[in-house]
N, C-alpha and C. Protein backbone atom coordinates (compact mmCIF):
# COMPACT_ATOMS: atom_id res chain seq x y z
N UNK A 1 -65.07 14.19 -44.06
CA UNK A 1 -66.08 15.09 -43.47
C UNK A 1 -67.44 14.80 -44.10
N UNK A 2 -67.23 14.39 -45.49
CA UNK A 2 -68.78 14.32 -46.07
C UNK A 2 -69.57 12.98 -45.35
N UNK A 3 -68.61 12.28 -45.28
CA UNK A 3 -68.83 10.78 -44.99
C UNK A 3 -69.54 11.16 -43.33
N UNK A 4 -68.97 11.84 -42.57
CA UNK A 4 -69.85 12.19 -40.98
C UNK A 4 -70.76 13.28 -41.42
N UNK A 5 -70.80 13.95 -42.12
CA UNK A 5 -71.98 14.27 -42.35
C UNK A 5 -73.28 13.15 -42.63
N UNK A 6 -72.98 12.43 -43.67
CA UNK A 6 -74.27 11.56 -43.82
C UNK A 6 -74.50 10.67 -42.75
N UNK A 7 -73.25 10.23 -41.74
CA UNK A 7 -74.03 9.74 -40.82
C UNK A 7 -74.66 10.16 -39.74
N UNK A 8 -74.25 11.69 -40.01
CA UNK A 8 -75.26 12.67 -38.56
C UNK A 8 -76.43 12.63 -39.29
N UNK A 9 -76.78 12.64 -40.09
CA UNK A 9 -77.67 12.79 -41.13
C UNK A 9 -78.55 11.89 -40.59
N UNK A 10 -78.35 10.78 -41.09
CA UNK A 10 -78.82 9.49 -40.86
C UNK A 10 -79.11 9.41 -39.26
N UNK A 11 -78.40 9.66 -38.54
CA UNK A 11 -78.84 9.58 -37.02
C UNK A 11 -80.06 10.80 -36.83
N UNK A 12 -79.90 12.08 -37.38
CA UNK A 12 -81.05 12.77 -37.02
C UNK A 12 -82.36 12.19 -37.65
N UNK A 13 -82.23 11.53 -39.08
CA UNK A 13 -83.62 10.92 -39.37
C UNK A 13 -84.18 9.95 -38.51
N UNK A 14 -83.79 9.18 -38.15
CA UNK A 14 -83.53 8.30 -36.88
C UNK A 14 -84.28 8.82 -35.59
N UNK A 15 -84.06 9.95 -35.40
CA UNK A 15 -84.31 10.77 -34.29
C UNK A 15 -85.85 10.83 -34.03
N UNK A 16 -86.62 10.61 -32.77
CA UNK A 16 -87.93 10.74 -32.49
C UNK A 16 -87.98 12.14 -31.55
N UNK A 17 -86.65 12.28 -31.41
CA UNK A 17 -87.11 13.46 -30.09
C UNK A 17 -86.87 14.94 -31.19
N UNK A 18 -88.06 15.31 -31.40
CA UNK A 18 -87.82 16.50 -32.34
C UNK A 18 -86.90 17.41 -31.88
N UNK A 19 -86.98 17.99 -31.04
CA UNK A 19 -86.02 19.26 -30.31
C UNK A 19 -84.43 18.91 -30.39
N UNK A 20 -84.00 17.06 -29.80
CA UNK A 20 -82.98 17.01 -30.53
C UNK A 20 -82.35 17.52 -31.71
N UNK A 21 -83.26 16.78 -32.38
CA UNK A 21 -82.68 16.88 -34.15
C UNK A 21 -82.77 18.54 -34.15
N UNK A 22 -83.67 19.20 -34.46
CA UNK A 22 -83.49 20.90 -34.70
C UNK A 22 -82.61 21.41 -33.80
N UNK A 23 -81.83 20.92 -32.60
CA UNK A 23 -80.33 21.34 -31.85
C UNK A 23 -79.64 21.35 -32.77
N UNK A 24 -79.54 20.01 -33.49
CA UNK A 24 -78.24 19.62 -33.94
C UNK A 24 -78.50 20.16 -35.23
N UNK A 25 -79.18 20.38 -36.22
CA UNK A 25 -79.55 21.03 -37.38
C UNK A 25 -78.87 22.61 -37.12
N UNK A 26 -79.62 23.08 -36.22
CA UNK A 26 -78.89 24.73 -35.49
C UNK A 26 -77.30 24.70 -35.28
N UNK A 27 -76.92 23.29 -34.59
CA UNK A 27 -75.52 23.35 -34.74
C UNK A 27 -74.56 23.35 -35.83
N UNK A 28 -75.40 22.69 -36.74
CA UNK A 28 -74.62 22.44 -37.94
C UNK A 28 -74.58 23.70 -38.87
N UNK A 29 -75.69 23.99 -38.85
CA UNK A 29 -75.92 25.70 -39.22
C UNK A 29 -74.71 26.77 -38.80
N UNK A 30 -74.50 27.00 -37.64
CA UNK A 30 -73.58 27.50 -37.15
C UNK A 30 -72.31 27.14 -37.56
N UNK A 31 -71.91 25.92 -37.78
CA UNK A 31 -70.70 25.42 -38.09
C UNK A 31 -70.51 25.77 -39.20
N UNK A 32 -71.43 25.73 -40.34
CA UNK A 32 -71.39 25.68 -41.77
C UNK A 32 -70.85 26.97 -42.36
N UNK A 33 -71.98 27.88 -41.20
CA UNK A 33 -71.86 29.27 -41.45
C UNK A 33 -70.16 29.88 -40.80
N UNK A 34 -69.38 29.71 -40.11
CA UNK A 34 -69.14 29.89 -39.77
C UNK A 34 -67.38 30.23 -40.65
């Protein structure tokens, strides 16, 4: 799990489309929290 974490990681730095990345940040949020 840690290991796909750093590569979502790595794909959101990656990321130019801002709104993407803060989706998936919100998603992960949710998950974390959850």
């Amino acid at each position: 799990m840690i290991s796909l974490n750093l590569v979502l990681a790595g794909l959101r730095l990656g990321l130019k489309n801002r709104q993407v990345g803060e989706k998936w940040v919100s998603d992960d949020c949710s998950y974390l929290c959850k």
